[in-house]
Protein backbone atom coordinates (compact mmCIF):
# COMPACT_ATOMS: atom_id res chain seq x y z
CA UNK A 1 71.77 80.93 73.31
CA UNK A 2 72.81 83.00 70.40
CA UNK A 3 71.58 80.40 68.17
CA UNK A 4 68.96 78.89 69.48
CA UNK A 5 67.64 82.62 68.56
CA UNK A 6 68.82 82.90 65.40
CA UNK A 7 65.40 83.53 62.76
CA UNK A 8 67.83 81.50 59.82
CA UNK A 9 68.40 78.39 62.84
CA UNK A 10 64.79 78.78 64.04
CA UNK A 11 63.48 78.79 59.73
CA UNK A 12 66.00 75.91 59.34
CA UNK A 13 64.44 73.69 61.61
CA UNK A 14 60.77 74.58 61.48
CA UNK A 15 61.25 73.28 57.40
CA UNK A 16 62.79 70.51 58.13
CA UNK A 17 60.07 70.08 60.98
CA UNK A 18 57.46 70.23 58.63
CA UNK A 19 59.41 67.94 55.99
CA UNK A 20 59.46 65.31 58.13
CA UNK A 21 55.80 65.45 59.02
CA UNK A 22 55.14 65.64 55.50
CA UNK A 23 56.87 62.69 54.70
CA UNK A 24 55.36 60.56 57.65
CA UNK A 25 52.13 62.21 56.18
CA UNK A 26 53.05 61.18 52.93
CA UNK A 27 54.19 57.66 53.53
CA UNK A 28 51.19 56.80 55.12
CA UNK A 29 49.04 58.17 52.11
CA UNK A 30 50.74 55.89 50.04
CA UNK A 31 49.80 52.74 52.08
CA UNK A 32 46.37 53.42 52.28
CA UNK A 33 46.03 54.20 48.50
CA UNK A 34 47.90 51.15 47.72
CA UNK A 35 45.73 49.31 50.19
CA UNK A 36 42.46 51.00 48.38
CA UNK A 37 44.13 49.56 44.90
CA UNK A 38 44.64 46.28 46.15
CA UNK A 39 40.97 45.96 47.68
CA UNK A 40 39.38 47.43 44.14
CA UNK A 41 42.05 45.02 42.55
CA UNK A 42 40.55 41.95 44.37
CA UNK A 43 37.03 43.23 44.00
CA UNK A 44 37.11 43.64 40.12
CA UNK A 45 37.23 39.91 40.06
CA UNK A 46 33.99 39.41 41.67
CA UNK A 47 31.96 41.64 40.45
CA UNK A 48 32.80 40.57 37.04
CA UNK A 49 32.53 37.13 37.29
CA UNK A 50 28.86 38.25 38.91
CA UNK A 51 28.28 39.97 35.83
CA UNK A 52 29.80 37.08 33.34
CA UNK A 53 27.22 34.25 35.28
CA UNK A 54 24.17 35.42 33.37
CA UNK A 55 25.88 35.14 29.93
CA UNK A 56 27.64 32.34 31.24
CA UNK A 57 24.16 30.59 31.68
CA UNK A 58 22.43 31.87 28.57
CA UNK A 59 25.41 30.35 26.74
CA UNK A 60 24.49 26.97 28.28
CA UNK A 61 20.87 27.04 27.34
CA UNK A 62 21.96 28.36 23.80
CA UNK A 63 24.47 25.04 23.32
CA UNK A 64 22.06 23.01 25.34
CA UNK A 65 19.29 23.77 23.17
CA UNK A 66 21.30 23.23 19.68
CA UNK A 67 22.10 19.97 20.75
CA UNK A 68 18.59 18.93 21.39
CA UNK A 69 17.70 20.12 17.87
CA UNK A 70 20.40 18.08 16.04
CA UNK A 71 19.03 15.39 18.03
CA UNK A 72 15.65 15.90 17.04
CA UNK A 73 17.17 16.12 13.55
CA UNK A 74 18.33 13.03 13.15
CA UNK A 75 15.65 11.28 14.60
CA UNK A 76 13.69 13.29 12.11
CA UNK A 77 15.56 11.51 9.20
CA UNK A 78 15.77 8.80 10.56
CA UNK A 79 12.23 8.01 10.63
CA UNK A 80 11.90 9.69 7.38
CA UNK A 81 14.17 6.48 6.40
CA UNK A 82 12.36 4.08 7.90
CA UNK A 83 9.05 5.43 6.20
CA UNK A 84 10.58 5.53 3.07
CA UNK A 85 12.26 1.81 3.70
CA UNK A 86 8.27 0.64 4.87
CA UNK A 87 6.89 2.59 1.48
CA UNK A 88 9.97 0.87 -0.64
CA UNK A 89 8.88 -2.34 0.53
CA UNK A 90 5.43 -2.30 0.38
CA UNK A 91 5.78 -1.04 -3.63
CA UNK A 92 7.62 -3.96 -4.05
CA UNK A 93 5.85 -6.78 -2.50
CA UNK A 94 2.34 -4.67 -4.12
CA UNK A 95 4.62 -4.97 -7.76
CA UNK A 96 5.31 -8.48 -7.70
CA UNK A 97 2.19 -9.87 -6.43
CA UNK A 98 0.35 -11.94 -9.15
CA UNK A 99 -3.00 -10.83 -8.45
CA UNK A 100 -4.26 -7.11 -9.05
CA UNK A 101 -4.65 -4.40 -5.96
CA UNK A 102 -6.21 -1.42 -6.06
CA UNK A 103 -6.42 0.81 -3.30
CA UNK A 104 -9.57 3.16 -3.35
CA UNK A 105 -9.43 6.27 -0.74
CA UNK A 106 -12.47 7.86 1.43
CA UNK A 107 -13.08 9.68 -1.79
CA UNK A 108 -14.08 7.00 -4.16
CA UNK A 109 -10.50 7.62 -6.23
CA UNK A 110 -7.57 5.03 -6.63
CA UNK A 111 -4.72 5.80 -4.64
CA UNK A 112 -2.40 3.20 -5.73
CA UNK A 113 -2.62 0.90 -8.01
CA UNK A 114 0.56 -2.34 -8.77
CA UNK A 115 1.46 -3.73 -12.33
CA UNK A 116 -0.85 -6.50 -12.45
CA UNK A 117 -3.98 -4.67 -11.68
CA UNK A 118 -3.05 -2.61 -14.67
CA UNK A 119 -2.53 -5.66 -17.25
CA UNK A 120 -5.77 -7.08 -16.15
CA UNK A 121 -8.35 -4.08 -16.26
CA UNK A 122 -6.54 -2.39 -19.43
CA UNK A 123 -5.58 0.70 -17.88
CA UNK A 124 -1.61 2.18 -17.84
CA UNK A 125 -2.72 4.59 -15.01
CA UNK A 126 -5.47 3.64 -13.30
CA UNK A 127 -4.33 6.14 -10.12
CA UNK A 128 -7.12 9.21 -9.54
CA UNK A 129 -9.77 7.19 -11.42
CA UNK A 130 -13.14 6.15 -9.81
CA UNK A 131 -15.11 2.75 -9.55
CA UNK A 132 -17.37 3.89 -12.00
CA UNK A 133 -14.36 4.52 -14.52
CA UNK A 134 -12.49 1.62 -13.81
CA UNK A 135 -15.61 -0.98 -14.09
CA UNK A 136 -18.06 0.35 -16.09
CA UNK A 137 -21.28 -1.34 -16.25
CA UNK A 138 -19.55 -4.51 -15.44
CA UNK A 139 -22.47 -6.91 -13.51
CA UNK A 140 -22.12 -8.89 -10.30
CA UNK A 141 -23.34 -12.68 -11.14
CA UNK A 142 -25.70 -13.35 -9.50
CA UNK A 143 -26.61 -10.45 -7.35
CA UNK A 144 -29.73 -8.30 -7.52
CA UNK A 145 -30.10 -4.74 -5.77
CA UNK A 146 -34.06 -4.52 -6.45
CA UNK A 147 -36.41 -5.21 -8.97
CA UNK A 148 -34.33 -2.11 -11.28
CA UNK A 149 -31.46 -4.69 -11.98
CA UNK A 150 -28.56 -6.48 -10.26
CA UNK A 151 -25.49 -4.70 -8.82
CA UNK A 152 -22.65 -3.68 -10.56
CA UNK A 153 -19.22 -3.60 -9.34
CA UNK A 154 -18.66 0.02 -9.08
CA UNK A 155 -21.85 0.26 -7.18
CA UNK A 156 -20.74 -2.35 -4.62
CA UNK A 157 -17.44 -0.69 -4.33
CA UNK A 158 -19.00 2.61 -3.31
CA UNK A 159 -21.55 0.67 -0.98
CA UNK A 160 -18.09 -0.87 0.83
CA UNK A 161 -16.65 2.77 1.36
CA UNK A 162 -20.44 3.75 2.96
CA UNK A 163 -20.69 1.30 4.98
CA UNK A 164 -17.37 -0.20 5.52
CA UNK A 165 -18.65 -3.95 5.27
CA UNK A 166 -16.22 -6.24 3.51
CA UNK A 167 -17.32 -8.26 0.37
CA UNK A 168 -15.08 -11.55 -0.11
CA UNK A 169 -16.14 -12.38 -3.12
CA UNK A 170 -17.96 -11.21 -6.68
CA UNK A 171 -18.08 -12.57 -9.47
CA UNK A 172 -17.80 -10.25 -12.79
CA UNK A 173 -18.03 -10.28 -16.89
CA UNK A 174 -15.76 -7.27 -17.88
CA UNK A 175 -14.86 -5.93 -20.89
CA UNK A 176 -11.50 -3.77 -21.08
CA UNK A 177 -10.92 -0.54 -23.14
CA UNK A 178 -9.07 -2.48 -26.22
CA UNK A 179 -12.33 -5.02 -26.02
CA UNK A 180 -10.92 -8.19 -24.69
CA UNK A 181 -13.48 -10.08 -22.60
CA UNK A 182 -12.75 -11.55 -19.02
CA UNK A 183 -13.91 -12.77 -16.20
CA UNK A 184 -12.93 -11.01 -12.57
CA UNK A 185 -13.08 -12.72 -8.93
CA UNK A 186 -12.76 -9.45 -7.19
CA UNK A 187 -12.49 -8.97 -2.81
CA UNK A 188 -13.17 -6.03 -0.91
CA UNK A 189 -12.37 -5.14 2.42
CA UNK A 190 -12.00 -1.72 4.39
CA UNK A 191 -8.75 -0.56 5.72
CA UNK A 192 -8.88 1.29 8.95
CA UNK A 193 -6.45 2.88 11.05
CA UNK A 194 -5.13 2.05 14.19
CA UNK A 195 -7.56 4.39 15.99
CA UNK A 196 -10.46 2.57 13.65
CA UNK A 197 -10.92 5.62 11.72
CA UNK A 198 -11.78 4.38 7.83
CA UNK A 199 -9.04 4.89 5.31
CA UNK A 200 -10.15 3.75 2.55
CA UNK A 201 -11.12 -0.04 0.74
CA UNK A 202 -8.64 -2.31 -1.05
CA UNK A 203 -9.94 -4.14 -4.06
CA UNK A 204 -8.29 -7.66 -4.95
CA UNK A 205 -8.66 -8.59 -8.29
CA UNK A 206 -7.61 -11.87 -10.19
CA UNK A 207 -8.77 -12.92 -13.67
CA UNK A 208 -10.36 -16.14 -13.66
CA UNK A 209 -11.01 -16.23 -17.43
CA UNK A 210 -9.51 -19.21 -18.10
CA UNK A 211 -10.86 -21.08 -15.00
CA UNK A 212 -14.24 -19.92 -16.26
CA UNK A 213 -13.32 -21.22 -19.40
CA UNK A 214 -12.89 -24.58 -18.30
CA UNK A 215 -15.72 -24.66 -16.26
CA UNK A 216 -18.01 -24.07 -19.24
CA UNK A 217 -15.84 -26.59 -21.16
CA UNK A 218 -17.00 -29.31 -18.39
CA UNK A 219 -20.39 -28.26 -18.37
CA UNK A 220 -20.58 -28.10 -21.95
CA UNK A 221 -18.53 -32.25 -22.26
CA UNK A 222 -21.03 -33.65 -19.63
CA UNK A 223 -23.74 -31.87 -21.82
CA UNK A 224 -22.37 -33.35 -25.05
CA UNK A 225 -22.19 -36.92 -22.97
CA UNK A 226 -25.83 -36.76 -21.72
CA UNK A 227 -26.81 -35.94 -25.19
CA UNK A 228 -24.04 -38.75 -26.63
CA UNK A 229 -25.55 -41.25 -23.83
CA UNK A 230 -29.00 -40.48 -25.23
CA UNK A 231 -28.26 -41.45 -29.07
CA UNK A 232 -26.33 -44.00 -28.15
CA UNK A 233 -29.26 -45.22 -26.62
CA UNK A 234 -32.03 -44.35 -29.13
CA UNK A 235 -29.55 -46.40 -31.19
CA UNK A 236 -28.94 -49.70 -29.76
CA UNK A 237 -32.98 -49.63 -29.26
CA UNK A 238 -33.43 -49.29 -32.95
CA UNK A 239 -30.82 -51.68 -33.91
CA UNK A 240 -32.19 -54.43 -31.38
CA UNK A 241 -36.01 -53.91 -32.45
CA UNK A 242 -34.30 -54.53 -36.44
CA UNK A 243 -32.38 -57.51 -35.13
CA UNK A 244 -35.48 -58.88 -33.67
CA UNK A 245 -37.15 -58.88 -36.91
CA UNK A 246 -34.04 -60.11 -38.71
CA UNK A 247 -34.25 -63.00 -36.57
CA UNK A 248 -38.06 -63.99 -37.07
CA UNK A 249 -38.65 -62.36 -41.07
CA UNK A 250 -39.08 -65.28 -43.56
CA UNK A 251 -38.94 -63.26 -46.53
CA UNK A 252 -35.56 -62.39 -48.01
CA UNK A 253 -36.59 -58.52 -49.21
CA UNK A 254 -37.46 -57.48 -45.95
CA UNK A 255 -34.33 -59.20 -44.57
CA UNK A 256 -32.15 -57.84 -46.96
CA UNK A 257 -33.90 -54.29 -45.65
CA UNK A 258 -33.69 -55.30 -42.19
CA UNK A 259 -30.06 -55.95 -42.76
CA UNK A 260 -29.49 -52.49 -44.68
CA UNK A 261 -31.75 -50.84 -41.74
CA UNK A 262 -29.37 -52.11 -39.39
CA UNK A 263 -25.78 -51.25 -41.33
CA UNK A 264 -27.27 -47.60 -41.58
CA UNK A 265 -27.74 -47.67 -37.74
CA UNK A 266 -24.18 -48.67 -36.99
CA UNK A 267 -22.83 -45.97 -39.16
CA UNK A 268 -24.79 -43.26 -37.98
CA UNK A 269 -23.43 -44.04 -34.54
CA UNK A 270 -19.98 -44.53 -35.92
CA UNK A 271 -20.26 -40.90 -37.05
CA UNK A 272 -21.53 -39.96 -33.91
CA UNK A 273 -19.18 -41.26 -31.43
CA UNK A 274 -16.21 -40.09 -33.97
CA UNK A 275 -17.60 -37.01 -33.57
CA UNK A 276 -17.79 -36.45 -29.83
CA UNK A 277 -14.16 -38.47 -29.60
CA UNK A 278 -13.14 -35.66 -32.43
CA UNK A 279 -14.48 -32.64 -30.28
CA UNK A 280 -12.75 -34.30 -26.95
CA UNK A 281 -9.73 -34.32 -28.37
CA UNK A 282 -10.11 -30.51 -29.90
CA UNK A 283 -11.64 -29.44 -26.28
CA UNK A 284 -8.17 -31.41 -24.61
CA UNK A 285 -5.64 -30.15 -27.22
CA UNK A 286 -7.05 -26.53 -26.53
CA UNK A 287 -7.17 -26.98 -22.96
CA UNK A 288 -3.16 -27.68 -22.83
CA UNK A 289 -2.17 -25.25 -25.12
């Protein structure tokens, strides 16, 4: 009984009283902060992978997007290629066609213009030139505007581009800069787009000089043949009339003349058909070379 009143007893176990509740106090503290750490623990997760989705995404669209431009990229160059390829080709077959081209635009200038165009107008550049330039006051055979005078070429050329009617074929005397004469078969036609808006007129040109050449070479033979036909004519009509009277005169001065008359005849047309035969041969040797 004695020490169950002792104060030192009684302090003794009241501390270690409270000691013990402290530590069952304490102990369960611990759990439920470790518990709170473990939730927050498993929570930081989510919320930061809800916060990562939006930059997650805009990423996407970002890589997404720079793939569709490289795409569009090379099909850029790629049809920048194939233009260039279509543009390569089309110089080439323009450069090695025989006859000339000329390509006038909307505005009445040469666009383009190949090799053999330039040989057979004169011109090293004829490219940002007009019709009126390039032609002159070179005359359509044949054609006549009005009573003022016939067409020219630059005119019809400029009435093409108006209207965009297609003229297949003129006929031309030209004259280039250095003063060499020819003679032009030229074609026009409109070019339109595929939406038939008018782009311009192409102008075909091919020097037929030498074909007119031998046109008026054959006109001027079956001239010289008529005219040939016709002495030769007049001559065997004065040389039969003479032999006539050869064969009836009595008196031997007038056929001694007759005689003479006749020899003269025969020469002359000896002359002439040596002539003519001469000229052929000039008009053939000429011809071939």
């Amino acid at each position: 009984m004695k020490l169950l009143t002792n104060p030192i007893l009684l302090r003794v176990c009241f501390g270690l009283f409270a000691a013990a509740v402290a530590l069952v106090f304490g102990i369960f503290a611990v759990r439920a902060v470790r518990r709170n750490v473990q939730e927050e623990a498993s929570f930081e997760p989510e919320i930061s992978s809800r916060a990562d989705f939006p930059l997650q995404t805009y990423h996407a669209v970002i890589q997404q997007l720079k793939q569709q431009k490289y795409e569009l990229e090379n099909l850029q160059q790629v049809d920048r290629r194939r233009t260039k390829a279509l543009e390569n080709l089309s110089s080439a077959v323009l450069s090695n066609l025989s006859c000339g081209v000329l390509f006038f635009h909307t505005n009445g200038l040469v666009r383009q213009a190949n090799a053999a165009v330039k040989q057979i107008l004169g011109f090293s550049s004829p490219v940002g030139m007009n019709a009126g330039d390039l032609f002159r006051h070179a005359v359509i055979h044949g054609s006549s505007v009005d009573a003022s005078g016939a067409m020219t070429v630059a005119e019809a050329v400029e009435t093409t581009i108006q209207h965009a009617a297609a003229i297949r074929r003129i006929d031309s005397d030209y004259t280039t800069p250095a003063g060499e004469e020819r003679v032009l078969e030229i074609t026009l036609s409109p070019v339109h787009s595929a939406h038939g808006e008018l782009l311009g007129v192409t102008c075909l040109v091919n020097d037929t000089t030498e074909i007119a050449y031998m046109r008026r070479r054959e006109e001027l033979s079956v001239e010289m043949s008529a005219e040939m036909a016709l002495q030769l004519r007049n001559s065997l009509g004065t040389i039969f009339a003479q032999a006539n009277k050869l064969a009836v005169a009595r008196d031997t001065a007038a056929t001694e003349q007759l005689a003479l008359d006749i020899a003269a005849e025969i020469r002359h047309l000896d002359r002439t058909i040596g002539g003519f035969l001469a000229g052929s041969a000039t008009a053939a040797a000429s011809g071939v070379n």
